[in-house]
Structures are given as C-alpha cells and as structure tokens.
C-alpha atoms as a PDB file:
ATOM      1  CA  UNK A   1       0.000   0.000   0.000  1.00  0.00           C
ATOM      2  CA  UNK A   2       1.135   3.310  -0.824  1.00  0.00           C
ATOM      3  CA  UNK A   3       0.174   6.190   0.897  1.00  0.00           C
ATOM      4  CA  UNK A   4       1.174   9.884   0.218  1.00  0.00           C
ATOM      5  CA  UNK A   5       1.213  13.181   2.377  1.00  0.00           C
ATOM      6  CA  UNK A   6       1.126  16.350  -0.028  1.00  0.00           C
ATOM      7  CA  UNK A   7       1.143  19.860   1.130  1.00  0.00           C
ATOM      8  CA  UNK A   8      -0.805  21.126  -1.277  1.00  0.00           C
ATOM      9  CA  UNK A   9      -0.854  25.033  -1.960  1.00  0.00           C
ATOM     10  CA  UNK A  10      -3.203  27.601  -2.606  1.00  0.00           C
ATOM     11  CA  UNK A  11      -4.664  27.222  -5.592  1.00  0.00           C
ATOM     12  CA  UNK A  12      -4.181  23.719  -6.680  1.00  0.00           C
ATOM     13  CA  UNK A  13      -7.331  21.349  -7.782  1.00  0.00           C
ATOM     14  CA  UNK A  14      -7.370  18.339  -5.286  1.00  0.00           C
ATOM     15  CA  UNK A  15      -7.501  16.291  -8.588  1.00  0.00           C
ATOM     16  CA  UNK A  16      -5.491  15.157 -11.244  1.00  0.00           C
ATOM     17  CA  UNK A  17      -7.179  16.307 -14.245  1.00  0.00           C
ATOM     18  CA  UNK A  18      -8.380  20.085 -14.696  1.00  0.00           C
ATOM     19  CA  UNK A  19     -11.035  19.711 -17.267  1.00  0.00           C
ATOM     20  CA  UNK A  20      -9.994  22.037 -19.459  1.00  0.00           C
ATOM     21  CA  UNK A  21      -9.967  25.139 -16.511  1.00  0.00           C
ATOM     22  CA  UNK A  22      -6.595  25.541 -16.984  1.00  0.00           C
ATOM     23  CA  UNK A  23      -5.712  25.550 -13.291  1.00  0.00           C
ATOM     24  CA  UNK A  24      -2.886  23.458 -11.734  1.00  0.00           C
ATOM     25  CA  UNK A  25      -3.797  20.472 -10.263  1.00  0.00           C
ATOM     26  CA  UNK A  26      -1.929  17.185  -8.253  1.00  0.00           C
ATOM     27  CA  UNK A  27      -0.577  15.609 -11.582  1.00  0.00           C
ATOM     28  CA  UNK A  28       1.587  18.886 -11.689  1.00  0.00           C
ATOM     29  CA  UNK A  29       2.899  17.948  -8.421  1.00  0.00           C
ATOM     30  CA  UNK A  30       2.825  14.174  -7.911  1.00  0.00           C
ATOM     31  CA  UNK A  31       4.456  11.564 -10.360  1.00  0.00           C
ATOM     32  CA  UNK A  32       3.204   8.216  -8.992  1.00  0.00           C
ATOM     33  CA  UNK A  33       0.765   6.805 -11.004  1.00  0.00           C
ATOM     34  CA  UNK A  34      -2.277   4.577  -9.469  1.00  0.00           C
ATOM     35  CA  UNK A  35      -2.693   7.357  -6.069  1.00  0.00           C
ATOM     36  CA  UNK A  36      -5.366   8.931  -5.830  1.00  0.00           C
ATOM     37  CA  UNK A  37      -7.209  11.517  -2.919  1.00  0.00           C
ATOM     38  CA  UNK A  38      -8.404  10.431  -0.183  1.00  0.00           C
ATOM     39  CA  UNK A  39     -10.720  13.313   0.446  1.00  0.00           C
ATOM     40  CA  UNK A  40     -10.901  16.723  -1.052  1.00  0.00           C
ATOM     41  CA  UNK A  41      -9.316  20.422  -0.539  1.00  0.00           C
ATOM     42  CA  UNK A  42     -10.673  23.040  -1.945  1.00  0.00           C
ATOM     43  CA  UNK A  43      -8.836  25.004  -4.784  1.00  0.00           C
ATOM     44  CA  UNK A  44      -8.181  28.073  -2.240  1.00  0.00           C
ATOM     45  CA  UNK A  45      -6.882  26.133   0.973  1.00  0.00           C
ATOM     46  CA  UNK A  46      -3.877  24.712   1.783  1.00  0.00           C
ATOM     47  CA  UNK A  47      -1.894  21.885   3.442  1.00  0.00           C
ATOM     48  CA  UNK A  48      -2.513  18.405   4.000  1.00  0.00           C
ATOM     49  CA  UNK A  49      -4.050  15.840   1.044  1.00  0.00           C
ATOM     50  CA  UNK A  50      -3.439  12.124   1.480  1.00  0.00           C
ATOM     51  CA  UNK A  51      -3.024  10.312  -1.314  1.00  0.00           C
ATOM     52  CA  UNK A  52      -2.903   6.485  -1.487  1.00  0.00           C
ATOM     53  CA  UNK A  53      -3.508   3.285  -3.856  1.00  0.00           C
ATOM     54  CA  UNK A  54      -6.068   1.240  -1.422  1.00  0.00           C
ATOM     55  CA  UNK A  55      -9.441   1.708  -1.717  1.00  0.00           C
ATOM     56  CA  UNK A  56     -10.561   0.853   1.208  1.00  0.00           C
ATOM     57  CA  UNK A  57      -7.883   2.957   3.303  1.00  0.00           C
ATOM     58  CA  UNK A  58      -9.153   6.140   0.716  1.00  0.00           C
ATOM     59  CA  UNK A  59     -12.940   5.297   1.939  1.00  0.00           C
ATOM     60  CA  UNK A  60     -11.948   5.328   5.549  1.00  0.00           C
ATOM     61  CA  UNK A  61      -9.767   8.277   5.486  1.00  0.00           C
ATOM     62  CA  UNK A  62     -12.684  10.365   3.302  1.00  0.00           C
ATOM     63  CA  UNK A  63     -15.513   8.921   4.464  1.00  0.00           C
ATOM     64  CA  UNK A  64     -17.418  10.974   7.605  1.00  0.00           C
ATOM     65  CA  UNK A  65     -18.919   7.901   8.791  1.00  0.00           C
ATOM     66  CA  UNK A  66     -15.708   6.507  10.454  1.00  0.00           C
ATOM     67  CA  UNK A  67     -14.619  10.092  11.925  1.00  0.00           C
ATOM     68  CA  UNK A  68     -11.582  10.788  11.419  1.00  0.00           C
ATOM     69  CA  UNK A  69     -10.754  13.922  12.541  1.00  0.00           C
ATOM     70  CA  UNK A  70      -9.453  16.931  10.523  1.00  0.00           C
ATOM     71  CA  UNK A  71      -7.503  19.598  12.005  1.00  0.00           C
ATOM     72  CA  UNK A  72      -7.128  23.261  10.174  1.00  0.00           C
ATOM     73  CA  UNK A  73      -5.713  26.650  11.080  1.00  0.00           C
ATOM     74  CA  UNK A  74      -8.226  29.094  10.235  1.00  0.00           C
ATOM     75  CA  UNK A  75      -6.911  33.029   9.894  1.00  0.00           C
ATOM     76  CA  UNK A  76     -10.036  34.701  10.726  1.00  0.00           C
ATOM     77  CA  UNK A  77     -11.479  38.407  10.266  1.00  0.00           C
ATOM     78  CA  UNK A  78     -11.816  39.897  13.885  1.00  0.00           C
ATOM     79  CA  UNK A  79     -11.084  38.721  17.044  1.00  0.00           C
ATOM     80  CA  UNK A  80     -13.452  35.341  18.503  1.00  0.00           C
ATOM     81  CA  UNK A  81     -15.440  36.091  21.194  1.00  0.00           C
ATOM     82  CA  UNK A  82     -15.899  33.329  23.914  1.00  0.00           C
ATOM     83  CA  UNK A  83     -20.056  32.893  22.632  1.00  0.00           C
ATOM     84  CA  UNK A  84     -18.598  32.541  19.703  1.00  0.00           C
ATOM     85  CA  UNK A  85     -16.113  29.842  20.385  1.00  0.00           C
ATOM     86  CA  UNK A  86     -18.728  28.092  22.433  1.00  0.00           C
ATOM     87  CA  UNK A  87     -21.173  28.172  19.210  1.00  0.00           C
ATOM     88  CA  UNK A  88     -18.564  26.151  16.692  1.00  0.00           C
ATOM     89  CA  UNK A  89     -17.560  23.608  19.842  1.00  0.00           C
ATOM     90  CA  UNK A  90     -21.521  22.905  20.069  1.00  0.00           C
ATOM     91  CA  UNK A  91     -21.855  22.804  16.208  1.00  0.00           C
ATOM     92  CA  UNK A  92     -23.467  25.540  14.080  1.00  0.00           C
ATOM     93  CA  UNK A  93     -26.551  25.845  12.123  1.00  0.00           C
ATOM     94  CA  UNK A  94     -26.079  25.863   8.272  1.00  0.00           C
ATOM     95  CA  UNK A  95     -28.121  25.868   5.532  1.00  0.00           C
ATOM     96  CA  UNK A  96     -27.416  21.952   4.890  1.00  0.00           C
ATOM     97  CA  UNK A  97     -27.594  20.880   8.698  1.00  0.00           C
ATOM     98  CA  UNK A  98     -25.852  21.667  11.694  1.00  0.00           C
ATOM     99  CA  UNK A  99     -22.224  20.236  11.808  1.00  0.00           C
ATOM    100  CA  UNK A 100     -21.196  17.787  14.384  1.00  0.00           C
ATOM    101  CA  UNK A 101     -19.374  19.436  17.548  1.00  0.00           C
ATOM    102  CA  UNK A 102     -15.659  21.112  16.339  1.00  0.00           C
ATOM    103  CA  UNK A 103     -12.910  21.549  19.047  1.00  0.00           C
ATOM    104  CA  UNK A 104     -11.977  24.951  17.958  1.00  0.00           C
ATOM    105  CA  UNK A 105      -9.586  27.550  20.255  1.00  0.00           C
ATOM    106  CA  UNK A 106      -7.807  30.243  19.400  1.00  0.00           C
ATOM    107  CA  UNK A 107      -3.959  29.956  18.847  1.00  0.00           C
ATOM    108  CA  UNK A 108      -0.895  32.571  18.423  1.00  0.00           C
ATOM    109  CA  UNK A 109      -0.069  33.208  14.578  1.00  0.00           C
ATOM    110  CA  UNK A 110       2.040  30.082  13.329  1.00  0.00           C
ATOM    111  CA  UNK A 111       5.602  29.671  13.281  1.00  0.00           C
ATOM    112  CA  UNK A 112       7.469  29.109  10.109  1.00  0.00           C
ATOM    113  CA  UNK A 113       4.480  29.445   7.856  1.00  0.00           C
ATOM    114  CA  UNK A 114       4.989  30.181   4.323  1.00  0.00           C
ATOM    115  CA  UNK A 115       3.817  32.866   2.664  1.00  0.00           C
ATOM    116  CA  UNK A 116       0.729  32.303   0.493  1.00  0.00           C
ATOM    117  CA  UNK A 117       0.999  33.576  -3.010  1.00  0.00           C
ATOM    118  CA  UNK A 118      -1.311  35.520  -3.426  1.00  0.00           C
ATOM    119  CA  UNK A 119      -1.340  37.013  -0.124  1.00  0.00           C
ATOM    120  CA  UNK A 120      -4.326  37.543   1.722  1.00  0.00           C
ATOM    121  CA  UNK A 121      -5.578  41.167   1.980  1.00  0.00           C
ATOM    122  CA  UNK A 122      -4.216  43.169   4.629  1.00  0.00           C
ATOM    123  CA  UNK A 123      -6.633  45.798   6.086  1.00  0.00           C
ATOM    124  CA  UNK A 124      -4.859  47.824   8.929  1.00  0.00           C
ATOM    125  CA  UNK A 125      -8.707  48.797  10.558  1.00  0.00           C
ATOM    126  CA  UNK A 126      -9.507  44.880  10.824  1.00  0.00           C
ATOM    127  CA  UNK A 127      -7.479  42.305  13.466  1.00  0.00           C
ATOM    128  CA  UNK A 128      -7.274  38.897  12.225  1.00  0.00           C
ATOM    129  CA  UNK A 129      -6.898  35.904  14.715  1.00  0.00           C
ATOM    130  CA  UNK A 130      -6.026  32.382  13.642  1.00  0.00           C
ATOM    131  CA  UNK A 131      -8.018  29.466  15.312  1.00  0.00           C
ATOM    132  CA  UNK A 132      -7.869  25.941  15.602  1.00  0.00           C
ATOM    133  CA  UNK A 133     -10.773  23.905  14.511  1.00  0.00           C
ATOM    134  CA  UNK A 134     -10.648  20.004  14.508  1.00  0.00           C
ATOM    135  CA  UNK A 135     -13.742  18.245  12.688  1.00  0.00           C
ATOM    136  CA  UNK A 136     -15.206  15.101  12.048  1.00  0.00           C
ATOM    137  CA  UNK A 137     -16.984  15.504   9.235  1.00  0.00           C
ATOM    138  CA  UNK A 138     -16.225  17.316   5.564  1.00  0.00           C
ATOM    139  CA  UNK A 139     -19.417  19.137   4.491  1.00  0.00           C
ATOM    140  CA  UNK A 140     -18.174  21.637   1.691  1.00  0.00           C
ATOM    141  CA  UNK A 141     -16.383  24.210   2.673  1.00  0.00           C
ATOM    142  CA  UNK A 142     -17.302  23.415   5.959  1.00  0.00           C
ATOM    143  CA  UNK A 143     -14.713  25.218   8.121  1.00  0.00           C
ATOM    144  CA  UNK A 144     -15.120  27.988   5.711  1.00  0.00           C
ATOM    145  CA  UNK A 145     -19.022  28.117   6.590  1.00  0.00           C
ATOM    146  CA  UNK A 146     -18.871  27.811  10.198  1.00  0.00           C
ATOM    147  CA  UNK A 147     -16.635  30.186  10.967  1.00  0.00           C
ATOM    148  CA  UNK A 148     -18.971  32.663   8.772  1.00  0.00           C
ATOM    149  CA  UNK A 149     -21.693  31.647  10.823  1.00  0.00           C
ATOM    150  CA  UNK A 150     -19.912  32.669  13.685  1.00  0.00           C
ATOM    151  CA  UNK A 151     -19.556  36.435  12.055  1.00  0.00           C
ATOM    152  CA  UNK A 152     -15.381  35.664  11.689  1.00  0.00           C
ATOM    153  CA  UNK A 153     -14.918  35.095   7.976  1.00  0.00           C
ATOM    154  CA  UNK A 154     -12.104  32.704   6.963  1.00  0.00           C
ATOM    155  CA  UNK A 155      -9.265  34.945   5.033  1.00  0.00           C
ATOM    156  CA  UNK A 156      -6.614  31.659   5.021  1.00  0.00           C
ATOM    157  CA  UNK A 157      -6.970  28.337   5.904  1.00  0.00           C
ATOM    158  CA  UNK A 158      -4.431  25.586   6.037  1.00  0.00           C
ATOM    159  CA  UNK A 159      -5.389  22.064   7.045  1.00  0.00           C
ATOM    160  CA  UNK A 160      -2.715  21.092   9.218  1.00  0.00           C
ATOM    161  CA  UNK A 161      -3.679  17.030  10.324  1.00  0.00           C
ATOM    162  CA  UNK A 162      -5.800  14.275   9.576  1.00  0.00           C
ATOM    163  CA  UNK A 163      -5.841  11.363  12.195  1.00  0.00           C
ATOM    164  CA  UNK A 164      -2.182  11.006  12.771  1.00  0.00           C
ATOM    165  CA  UNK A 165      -0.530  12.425  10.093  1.00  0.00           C
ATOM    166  CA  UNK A 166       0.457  15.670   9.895  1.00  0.00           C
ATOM    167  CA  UNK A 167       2.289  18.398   7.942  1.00  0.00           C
ATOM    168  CA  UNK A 168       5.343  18.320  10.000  1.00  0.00           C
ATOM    169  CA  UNK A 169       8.261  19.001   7.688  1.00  0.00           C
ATOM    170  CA  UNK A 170       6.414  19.224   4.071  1.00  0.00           C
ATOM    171  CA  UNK A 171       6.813  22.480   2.213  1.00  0.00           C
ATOM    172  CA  UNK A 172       4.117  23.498  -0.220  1.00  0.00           C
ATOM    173  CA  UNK A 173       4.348  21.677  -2.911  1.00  0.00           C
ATOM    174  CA  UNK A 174       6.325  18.610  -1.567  1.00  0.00           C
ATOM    175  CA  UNK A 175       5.484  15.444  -0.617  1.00  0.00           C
ATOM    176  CA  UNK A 176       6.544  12.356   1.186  1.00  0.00           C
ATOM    177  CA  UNK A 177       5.643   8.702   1.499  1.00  0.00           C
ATOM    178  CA  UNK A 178       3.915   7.680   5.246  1.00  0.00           C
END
C-alpha cells in the first residue's frame, strides 16, 4: 500500500485532471501513477491531502462515517469572542444541517508558515486571529461556513492534520511517502 502526504498550496485542484480550466492540479505535483485523494481540498486552501492506492484505506480516510478527525488553522477576520467559540464547539446551524461538535480555540499566529501567493488582503482597521478547529466531518467548505456563521470570515486556511498524520516538515508543494 502506498500512501502519500502532499502539502498542497493555494490554488491547486485536489484532482489530477483540470477539465480544461486551466488551473494546476496534483498531476503537476505528484508523479506516482495509481494514487489517488483520499478526500478533497478546496482550490483556495492549503496543506494536507493524502493520497494512497487502497481503496478501502481512501474510503476510511474520506468517508465521515468513520470520523476521522481533521484539524485546520483558520486566519479569521476579527477577534473570537468566547459565545462565539462556544457556538462552533456545540456545532453551528447551516443551511445543509448543523455540523457535528468542532474543538476549535484560538492559537498565536504560526511559526514558520509560508507565505501564500497571493497574499491575503491586509486591512490595517480589521485584526485577524487564527483558530484551531478540529472536525469530524467534511461538508463543503465546511470550516469555511462555520466560521462565517460565527460572524469571523475565513481569510486563510491551512489544514494542518488528519488522524495522525500531519504536515510536519512538508513544504508546499512537496510530498513524502507515510
């Protein structure tokens, strides 16, 4: 069994074809043929895609049903308040269903992150705050729509672990074998 951790950068398709968009995707990134994603990123969010060759380790990975969880670091607009904290640990109300409970806590601006090309806007009159938020589930854009809910719009967001693996030591772009 082969299975791959990618740091994928912004603005990469979590797939290996682009039908005909034009934009990059994995196959501009990863040479091993018979891998494929286990799981989706969006195009504008960053950091950790498995990849693998076994079916049934993709369907367990992707698959909400077995709960895996999914850790991201979400650069926010404003600054959290404590209700609002409480709101994504209890799970919040969106338009498909409310999401299963979210650890989610507010953490000091990473070390050692890379830059993202493009940068996100900068306005000097709004803070930003990053945040943790671990799920178990992978509605679309899911982190993206909870912390909207919230009123703390996601400006970057990185997805740092899935179950045990992490990031740890993968540059965008890079990958290595688990």
């Amino acid at each position: 069994m082969t299975l791959i951790l990618f740091n994928k950068p912004f603005g990469v398709l979590s797939q290996f074809t682009d039908e005909g968009s034009g934009k990059p995707t994995l196959k501009d990134y990863i040479h091993l043929p018979g891998v494929y994603p286990a799981g989706r990123l969006d195009f504008d969010s960053e950091g950790l895609l498995i990849l693998t060759n076994d079916g049934r380790q993709q369907a367990q990975i992707a698959n909400p049903k077995h709960k895996l969880p999914k850790t991201y670091l979400a650069q926010v607009e404003g600054i959290p308040s404590e209700d609002a904290l409480i709101s994504l640990r209890r799970g919040v109300d969106l338009k498909d269903g409310r999401t299963r409970p979210a650890l989610a806590r507010i953490v000091p601006e990473p070390k050692n992150l890379w830059p993202r090309d493009p940068p996100i806007r900068y306005r000097k009159s709004v803070p930003d705050t990053w945040v943790e938020l671990s799920i178990t589930e992978g509605k679309n854009r899911q982190v993206r729509r909870m912390t909207a809910a919230v009123g703390h719009p996601t400006l970057r967001l990185i997805r740092i672990r899935i179950g045990d693996w992490d990031l740890d030591g993968i540059e965008p772009g890079k990958w290595r074998k688990a």
